[in-house]
N, C-alpha and C. Protein backbone atom coordinates (compact mmCIF):
# COMPACT_ATOMS: atom_id res chain seq x y z
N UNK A 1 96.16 110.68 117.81
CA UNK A 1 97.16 111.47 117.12
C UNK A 1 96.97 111.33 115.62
N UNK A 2 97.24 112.47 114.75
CA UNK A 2 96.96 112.36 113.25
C UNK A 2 98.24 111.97 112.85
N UNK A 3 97.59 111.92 111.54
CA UNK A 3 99.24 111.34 110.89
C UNK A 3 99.92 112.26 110.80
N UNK A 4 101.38 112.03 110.08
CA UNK A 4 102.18 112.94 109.67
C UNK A 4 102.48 113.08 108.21
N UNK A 5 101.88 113.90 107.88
CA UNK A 5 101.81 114.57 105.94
C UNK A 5 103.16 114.80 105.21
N UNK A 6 104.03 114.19 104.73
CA UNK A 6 104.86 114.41 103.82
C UNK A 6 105.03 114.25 102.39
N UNK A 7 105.25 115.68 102.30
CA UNK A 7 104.77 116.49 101.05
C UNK A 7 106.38 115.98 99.95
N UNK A 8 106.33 114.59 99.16
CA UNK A 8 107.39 115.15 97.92
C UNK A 8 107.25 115.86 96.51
N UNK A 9 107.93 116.81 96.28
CA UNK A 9 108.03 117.60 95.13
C UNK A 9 108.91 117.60 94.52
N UNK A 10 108.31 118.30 93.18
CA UNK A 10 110.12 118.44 92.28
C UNK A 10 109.22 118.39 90.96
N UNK A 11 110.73 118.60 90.09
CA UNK A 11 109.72 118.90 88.31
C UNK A 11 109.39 117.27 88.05
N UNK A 12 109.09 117.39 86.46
CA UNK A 12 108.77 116.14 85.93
C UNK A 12 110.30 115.07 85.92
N UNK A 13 109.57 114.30 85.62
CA UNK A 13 111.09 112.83 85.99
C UNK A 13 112.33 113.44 86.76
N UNK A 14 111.72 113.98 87.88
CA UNK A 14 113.02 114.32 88.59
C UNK A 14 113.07 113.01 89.93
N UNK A 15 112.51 112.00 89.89
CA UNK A 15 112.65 111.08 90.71
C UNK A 15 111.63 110.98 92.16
N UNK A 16 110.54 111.29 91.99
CA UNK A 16 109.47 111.78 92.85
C UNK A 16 109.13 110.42 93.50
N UNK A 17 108.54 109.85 92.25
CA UNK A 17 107.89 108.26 92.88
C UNK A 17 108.64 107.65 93.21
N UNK A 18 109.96 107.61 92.86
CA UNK A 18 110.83 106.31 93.24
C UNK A 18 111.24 106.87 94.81
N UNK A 19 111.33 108.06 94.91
CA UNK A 19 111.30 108.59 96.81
C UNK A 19 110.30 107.66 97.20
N UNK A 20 109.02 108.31 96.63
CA UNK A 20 107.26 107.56 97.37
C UNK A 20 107.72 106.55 97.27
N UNK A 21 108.14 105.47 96.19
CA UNK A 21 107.44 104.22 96.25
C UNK A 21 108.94 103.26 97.68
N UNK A 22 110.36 103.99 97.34
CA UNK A 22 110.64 103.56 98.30
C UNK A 22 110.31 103.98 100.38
N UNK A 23 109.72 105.26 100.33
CA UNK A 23 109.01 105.14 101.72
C UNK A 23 107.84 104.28 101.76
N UNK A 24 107.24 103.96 101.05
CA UNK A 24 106.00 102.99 101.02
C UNK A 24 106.70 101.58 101.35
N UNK A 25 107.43 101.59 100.63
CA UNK A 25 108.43 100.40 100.93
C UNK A 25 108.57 100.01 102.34
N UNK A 26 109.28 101.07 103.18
CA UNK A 26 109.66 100.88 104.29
C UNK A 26 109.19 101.15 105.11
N UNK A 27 107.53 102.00 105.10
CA UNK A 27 106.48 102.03 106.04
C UNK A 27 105.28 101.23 106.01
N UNK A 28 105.21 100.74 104.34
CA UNK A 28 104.25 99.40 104.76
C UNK A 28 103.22 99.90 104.55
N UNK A 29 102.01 99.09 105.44
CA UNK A 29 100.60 99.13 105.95
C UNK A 29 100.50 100.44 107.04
N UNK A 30 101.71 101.16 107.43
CA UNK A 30 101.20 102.59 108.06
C UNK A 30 101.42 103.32 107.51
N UNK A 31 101.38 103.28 106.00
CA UNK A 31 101.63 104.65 105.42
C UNK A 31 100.91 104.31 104.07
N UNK A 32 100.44 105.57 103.44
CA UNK A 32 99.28 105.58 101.86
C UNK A 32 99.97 107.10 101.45
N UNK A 33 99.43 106.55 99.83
CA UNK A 33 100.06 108.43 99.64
C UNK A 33 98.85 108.73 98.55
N UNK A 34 99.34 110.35 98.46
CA UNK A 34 98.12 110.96 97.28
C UNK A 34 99.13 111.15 96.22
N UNK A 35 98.16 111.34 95.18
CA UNK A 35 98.77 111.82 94.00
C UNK A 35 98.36 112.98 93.28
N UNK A 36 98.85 114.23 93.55
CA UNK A 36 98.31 115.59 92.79
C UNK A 36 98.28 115.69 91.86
N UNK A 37 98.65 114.64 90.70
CA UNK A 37 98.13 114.45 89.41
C UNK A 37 96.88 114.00 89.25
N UNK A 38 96.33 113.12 90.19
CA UNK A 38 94.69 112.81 90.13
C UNK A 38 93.99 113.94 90.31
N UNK A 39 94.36 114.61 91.12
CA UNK A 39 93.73 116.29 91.33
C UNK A 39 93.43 117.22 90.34
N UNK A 40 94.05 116.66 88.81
CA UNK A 40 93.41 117.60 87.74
C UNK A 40 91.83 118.08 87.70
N UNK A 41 91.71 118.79 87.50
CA UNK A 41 90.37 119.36 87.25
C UNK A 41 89.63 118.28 85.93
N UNK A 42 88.40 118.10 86.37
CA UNK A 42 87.26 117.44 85.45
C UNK A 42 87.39 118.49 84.11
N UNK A 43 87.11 117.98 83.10
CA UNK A 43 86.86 118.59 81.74
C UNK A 43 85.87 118.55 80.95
N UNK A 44 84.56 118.98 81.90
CA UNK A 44 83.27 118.95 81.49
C UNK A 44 83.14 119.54 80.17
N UNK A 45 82.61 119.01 79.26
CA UNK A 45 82.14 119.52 77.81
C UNK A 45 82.98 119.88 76.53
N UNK A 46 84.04 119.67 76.81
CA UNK A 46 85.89 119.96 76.12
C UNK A 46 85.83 118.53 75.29
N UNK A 47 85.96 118.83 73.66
CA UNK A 47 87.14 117.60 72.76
C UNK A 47 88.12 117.48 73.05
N UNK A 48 88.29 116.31 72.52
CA UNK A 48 89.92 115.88 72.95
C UNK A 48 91.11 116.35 72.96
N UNK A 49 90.63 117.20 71.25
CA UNK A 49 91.58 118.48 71.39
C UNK A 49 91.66 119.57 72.34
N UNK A 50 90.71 120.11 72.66
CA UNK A 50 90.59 121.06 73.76
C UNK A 50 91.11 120.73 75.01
N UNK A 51 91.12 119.56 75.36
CA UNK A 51 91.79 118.65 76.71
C UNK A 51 93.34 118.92 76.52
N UNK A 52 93.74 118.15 75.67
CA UNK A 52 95.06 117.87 74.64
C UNK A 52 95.56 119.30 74.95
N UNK A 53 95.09 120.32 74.87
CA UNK A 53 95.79 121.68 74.70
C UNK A 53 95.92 122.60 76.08
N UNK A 54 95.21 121.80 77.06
CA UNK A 54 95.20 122.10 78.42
C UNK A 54 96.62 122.21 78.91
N UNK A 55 97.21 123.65 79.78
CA UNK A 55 98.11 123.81 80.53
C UNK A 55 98.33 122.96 81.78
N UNK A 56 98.57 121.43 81.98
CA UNK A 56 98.70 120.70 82.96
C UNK A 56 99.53 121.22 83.64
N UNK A 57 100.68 121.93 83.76
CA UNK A 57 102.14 122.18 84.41
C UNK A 57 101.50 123.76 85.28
N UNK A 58 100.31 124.42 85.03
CA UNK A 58 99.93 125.63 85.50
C UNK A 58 99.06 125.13 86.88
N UNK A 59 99.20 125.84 88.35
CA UNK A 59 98.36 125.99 89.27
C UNK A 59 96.86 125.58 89.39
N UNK A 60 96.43 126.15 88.17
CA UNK A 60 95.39 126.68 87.54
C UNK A 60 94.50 125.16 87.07
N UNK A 61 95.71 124.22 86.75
CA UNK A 61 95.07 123.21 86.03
C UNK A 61 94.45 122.38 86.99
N UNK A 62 94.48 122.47 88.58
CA UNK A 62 94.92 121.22 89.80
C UNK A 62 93.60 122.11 90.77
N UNK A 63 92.59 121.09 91.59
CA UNK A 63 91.44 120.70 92.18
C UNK A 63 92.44 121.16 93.52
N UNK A 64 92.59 122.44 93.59
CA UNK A 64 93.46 122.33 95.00
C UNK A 64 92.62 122.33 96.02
N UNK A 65 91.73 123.18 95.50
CA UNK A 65 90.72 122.70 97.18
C UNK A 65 90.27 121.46 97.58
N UNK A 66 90.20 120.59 96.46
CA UNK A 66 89.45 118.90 96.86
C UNK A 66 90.90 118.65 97.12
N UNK A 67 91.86 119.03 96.90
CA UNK A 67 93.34 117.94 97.45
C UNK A 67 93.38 119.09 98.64
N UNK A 68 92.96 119.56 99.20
CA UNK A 68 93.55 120.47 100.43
C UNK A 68 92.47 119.47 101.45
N UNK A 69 91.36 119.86 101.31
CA UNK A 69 90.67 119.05 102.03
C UNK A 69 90.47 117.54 101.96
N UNK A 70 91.23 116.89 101.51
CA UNK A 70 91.09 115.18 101.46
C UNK A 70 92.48 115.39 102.28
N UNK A 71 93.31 116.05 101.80
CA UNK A 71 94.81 115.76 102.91
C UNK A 71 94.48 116.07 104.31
N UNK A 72 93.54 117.52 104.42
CA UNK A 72 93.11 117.51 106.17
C UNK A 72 92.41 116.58 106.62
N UNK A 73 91.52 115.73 105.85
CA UNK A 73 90.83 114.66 106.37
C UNK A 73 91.62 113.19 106.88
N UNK A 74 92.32 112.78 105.78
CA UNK A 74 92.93 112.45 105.88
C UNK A 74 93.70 111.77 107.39
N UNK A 75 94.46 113.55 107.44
CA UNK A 75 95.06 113.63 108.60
C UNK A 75 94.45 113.64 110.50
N UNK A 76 92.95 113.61 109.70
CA UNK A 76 92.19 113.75 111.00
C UNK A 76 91.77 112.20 111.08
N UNK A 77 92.02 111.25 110.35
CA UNK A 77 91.33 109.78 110.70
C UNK A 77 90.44 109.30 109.71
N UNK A 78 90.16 110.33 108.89
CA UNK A 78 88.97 109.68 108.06
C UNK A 78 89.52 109.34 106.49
N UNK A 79 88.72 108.50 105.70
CA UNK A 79 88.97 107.79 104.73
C UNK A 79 88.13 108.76 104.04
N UNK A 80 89.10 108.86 102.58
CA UNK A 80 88.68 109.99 101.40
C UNK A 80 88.46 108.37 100.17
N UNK A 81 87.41 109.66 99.50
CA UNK A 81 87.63 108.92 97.74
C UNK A 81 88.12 109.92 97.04
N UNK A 82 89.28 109.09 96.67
CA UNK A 82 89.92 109.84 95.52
C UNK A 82 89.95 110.36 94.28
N UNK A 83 89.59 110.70 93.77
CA UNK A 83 89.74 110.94 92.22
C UNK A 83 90.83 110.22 91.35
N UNK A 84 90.87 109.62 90.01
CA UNK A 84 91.13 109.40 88.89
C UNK A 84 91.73 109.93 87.74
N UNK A 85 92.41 109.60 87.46
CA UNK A 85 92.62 110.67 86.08
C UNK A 85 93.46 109.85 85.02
N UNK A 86 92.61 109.92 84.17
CA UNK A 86 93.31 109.10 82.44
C UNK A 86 94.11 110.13 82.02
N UNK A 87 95.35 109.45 81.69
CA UNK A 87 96.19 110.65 81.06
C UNK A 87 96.21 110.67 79.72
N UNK A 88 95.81 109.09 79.18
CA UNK A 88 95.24 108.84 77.78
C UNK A 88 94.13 109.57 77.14
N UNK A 89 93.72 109.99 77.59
CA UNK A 89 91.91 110.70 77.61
C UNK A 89 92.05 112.45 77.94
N UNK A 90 93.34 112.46 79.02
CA UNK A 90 93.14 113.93 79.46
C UNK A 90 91.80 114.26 80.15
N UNK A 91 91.20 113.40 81.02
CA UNK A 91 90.29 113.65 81.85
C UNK A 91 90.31 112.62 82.57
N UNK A 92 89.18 113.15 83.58
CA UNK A 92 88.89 112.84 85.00
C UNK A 92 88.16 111.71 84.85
N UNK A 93 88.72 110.23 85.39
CA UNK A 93 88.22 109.14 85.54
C UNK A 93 86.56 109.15 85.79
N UNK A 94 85.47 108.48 85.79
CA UNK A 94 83.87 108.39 86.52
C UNK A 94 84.67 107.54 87.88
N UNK A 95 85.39 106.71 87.80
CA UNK A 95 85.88 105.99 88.82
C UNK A 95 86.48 106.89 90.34
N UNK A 96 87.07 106.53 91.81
CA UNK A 96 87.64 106.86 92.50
C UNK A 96 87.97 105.76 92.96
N UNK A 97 89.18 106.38 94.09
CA UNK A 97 89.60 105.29 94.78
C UNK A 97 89.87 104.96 96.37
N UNK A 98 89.06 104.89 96.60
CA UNK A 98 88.98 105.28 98.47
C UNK A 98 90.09 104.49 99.04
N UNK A 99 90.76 105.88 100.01
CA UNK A 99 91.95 105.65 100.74
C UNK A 99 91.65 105.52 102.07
N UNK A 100 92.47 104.85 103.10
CA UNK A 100 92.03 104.97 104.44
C UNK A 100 93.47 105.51 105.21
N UNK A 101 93.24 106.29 106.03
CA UNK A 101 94.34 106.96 106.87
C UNK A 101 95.23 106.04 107.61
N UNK A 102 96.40 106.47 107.55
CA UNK A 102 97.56 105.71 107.80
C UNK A 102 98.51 106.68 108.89
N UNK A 103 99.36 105.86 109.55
CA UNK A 103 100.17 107.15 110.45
C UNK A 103 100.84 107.71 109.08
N UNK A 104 101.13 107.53 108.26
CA UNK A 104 102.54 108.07 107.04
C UNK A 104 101.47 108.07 106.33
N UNK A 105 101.55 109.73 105.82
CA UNK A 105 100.69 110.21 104.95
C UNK A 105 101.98 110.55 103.85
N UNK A 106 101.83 110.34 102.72
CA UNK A 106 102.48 110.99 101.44
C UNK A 106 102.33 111.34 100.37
N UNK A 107 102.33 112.63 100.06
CA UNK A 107 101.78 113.60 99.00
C UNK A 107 102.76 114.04 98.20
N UNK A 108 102.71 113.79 97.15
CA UNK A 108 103.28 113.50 96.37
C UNK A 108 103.08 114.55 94.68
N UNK A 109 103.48 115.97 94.27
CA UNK A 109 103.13 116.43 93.30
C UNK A 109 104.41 117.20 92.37
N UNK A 110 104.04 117.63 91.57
CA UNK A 110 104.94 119.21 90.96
C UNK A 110 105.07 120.76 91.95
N UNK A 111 103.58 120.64 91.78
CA UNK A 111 103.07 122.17 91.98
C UNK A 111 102.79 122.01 93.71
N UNK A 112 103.66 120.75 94.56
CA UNK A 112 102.67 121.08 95.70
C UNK A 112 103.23 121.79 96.70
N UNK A 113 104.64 122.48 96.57
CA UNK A 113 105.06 123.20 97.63
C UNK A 113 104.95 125.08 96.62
N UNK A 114 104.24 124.92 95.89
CA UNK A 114 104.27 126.18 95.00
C UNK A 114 102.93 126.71 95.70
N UNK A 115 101.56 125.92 96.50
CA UNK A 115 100.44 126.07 96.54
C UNK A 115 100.63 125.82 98.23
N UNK A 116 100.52 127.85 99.17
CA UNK A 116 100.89 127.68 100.38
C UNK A 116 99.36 127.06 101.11
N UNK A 117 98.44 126.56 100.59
CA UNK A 117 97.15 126.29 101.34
C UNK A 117 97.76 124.80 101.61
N UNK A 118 98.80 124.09 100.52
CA UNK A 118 98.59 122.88 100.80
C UNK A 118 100.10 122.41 101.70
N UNK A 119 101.00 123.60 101.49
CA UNK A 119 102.24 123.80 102.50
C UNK A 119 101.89 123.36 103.61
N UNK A 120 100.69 124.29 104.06
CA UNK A 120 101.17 124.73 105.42
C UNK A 120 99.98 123.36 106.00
N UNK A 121 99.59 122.11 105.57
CA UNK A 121 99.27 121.03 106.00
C UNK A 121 100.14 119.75 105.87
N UNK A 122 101.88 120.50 105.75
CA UNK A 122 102.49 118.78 105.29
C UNK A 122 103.41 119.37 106.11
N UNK A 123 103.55 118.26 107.31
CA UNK A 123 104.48 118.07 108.52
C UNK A 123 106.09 117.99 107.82
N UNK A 124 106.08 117.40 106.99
CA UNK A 124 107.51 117.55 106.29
C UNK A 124 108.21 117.33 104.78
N UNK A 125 108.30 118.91 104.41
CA UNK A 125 108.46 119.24 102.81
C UNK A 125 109.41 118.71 102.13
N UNK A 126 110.08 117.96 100.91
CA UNK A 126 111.00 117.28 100.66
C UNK A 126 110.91 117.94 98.69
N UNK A 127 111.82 118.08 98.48
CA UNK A 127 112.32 118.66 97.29
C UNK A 127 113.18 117.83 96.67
N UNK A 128 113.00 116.62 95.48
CA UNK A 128 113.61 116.34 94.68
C UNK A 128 113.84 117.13 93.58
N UNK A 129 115.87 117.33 93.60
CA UNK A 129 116.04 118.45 92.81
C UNK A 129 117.13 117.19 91.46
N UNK A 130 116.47 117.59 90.12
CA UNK A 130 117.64 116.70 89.60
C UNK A 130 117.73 117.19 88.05
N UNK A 131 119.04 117.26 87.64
CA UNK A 131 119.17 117.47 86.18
C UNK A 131 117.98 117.64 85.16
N UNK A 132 118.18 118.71 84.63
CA UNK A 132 116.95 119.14 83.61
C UNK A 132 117.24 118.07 82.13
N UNK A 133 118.35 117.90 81.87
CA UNK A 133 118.50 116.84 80.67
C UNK A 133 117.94 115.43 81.13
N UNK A 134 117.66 114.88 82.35
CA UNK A 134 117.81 113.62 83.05
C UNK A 134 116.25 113.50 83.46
N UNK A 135 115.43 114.66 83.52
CA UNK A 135 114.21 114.51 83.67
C UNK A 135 113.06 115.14 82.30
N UNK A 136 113.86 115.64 81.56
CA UNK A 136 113.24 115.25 80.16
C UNK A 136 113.35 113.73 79.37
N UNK A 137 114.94 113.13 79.52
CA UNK A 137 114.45 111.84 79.12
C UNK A 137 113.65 111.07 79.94
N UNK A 138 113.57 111.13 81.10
CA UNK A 138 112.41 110.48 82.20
C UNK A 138 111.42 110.53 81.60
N UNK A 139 110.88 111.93 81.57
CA UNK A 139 109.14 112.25 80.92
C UNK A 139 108.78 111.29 79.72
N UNK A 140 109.86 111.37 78.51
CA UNK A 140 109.75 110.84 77.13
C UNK A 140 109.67 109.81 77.15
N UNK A 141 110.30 108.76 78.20
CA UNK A 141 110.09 107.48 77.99
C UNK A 141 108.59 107.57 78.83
N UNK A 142 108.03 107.97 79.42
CA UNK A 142 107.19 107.77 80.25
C UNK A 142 106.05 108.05 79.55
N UNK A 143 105.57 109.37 78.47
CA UNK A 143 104.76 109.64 78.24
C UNK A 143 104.61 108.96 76.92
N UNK A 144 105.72 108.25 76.24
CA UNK A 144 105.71 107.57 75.12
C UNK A 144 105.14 106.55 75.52
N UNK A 145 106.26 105.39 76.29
CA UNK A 145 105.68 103.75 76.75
C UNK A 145 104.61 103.80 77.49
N UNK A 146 104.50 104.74 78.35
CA UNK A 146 103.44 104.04 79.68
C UNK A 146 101.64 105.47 79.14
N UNK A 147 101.85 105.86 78.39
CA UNK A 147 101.06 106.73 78.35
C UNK A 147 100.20 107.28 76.72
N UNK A 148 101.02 106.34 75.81
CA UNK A 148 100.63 106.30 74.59
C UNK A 148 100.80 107.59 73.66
N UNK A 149 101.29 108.61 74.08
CA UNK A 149 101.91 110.01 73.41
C UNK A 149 102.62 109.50 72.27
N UNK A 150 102.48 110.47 71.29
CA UNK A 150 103.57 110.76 70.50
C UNK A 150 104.78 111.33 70.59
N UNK A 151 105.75 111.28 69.83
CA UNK A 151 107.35 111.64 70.42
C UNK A 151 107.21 113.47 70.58
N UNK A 152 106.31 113.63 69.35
CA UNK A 152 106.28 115.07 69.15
C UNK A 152 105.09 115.97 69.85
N UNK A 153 104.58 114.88 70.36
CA UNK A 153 103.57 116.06 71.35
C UNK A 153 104.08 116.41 72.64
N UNK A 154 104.89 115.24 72.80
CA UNK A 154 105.66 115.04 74.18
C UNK A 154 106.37 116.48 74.01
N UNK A 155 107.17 116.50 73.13
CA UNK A 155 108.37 117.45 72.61
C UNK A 155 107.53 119.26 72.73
N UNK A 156 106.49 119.03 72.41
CA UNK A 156 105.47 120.04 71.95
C UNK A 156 105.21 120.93 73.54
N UNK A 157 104.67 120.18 74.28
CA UNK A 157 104.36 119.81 75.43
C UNK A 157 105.58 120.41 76.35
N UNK A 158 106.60 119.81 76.25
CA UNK A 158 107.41 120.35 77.30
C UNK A 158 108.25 121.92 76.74
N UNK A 159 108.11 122.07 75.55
CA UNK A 159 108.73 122.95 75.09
C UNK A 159 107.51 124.44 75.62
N UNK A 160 106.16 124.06 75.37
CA UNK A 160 105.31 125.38 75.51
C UNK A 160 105.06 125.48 76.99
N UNK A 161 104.93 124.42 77.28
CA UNK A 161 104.39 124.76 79.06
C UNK A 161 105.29 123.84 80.02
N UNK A 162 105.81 122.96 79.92
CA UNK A 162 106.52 122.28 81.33
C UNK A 162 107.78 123.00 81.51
N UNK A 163 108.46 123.31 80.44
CA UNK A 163 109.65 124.02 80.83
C UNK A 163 109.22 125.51 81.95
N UNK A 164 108.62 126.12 80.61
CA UNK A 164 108.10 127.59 80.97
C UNK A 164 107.50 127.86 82.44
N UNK A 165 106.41 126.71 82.92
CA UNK A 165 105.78 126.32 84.22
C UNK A 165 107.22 125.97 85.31
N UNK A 166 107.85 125.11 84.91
CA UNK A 166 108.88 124.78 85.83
C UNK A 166 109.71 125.93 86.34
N UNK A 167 109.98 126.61 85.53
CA UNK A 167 110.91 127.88 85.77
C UNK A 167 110.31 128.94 86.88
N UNK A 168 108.59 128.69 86.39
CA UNK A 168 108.01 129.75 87.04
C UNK A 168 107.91 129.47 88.54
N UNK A 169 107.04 127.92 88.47
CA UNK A 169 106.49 127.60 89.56
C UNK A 169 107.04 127.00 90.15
N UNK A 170 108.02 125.77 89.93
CA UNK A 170 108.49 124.34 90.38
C UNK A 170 109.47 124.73 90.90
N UNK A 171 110.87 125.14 90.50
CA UNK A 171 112.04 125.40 90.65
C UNK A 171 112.16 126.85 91.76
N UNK A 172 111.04 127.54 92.19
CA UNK A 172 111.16 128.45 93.03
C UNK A 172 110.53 127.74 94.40
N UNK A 173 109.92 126.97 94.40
CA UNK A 173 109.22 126.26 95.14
C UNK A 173 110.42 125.32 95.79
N UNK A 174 111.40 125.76 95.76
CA UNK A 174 112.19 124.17 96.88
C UNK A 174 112.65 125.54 97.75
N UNK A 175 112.19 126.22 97.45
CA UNK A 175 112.83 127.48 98.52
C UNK A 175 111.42 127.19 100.00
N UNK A 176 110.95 126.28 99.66
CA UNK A 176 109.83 125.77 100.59
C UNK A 176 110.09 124.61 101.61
N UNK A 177 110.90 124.22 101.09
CA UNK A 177 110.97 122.66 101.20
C UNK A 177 112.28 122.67 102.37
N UNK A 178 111.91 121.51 103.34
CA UNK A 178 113.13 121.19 104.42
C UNK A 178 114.23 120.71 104.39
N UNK A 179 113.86 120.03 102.90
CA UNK A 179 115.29 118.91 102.93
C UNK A 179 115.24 118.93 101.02
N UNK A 180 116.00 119.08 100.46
CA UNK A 180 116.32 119.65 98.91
C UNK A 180 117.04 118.06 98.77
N UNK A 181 117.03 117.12 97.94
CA UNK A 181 117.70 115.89 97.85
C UNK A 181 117.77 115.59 96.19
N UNK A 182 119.35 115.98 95.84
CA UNK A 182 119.63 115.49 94.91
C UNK A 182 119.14 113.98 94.77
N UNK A 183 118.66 113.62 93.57
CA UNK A 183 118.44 112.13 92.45
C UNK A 183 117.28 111.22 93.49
N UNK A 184 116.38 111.73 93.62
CA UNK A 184 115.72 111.60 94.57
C UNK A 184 115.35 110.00 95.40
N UNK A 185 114.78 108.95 95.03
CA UNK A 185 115.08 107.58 96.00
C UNK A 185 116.38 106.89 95.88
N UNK A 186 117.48 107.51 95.08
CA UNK A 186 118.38 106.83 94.65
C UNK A 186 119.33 107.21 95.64
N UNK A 187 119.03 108.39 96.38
CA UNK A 187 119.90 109.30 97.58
C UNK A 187 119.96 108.67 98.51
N UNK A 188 120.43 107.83 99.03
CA UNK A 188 120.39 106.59 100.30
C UNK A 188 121.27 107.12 101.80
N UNK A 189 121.52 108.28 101.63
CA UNK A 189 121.62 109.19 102.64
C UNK A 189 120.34 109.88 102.80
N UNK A 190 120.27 110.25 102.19
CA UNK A 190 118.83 111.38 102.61
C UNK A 190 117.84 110.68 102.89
N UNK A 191 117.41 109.34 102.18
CA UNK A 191 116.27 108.43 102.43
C UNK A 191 116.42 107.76 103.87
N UNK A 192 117.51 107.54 104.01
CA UNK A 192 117.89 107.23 105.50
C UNK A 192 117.60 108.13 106.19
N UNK A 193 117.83 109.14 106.27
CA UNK A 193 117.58 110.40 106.83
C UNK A 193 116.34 110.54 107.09
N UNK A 194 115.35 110.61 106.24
CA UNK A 194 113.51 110.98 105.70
C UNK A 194 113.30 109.75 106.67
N UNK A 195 113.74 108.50 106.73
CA UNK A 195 113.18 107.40 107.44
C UNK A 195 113.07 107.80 108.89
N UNK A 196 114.58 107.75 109.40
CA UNK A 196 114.51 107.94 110.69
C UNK A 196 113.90 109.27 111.04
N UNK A 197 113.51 110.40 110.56
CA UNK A 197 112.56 111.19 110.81
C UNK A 197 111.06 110.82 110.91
N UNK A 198 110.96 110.31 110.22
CA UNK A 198 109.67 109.91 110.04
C UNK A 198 109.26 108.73 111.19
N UNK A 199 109.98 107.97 111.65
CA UNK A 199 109.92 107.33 112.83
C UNK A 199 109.80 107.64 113.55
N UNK A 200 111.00 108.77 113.81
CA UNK A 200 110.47 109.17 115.34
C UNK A 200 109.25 110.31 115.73
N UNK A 201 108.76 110.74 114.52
CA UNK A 201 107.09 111.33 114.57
C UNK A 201 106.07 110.35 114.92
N UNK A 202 105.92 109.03 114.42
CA UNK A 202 105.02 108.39 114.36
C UNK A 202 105.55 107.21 115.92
């Protein structure tokens, strides 16, 4: 039997990982997840500036076919190498990181219920939906402390493309999704919920 693929989504700092990192929590050693931010596209031959000015928040920017096919593999038993990605650098690691299949698969992106190739391979869609003031300060502390940004590129950044992208792509995309969960691992109904589902698949 393959695993079972669950897909979480939602905009930026809307509470994504803290869903992942608490199902990881509570599935352990049978469950691994992806990250569709490693899925950026390589930036062969591009300055830093040219990287720097890249639409990350667009379709366009994301390796969907290498994340379509590592999730079917995945799901069939076999162990992928993953891809990398410096967010300091704005490119694609030389490094990977080989995963091995688990019953609890979890995929984890922005754009991943916006992209129906990678829909229609995740057993169960989950939509963290949460305050647009509450996931801009998320981003800022995130892309400041953990990511070395400036206050004003950050600012730059969400003003030209994450908003604009979100509206387009992100926020129409929970019209995809099975289960829509306000404040996302912090929801201890719904995570209860996602658990005992997820149990009784596996």
């Amino acid at each position: 039997m393959g695993a079972i693929a669950v897909g979480v989504a939602g905009g930026t700092g809307s509470g994504k990982t803290t869903l992942t990192r608490s199902l990881l929590e509570r599935f352990g050693n049978n469950s691994t997840v992806l990250f569709m931010d490693n899925y950026y596209k390589a930036h062969v031959g591009k300055t830093f500036d040219e990287r720097a000015a890249t639409n990350f928040d667009a379709p366009e920017a994301f390796d969907i076919d290498l994340l379509h096919d590592h999730i079917r593999t995945l799901k069939a038993g076999t162990a992928i190498d993953s891809p990398l990605y410096n967010f300091t650098d704005h490119n694609r690691s030389d490094e990977t990181l080989t995963i091995d299949p688990t019953p609890v698969l979890i995929v984890e992106g922005i754009l991943l219920l916006a992209e129906p190739k990678l829909c229609e391979l995740l057993d169960i869609r989950l939509y963290v939906d949460t305050d647009a003031d509450v996931r801009i300060l998320r981003r800022i502390r995130r892309d400041v402390v953990e990511r070395g940004r400036s206050l004003e590129s950050v600012e730059a950044q969400y003003l030209e493309t994450v908003k604009p992208m979100h509206e387009l792509y992100v926020e129409p995309s929970k019209r995809k999704a099975d289960l829509i969960i306000p404040d996302g691992g912090y929801n201890l109904v719904a995570l209860d919920m996602i658990i005992h589902r997820i149990s009784r698949e596996i």
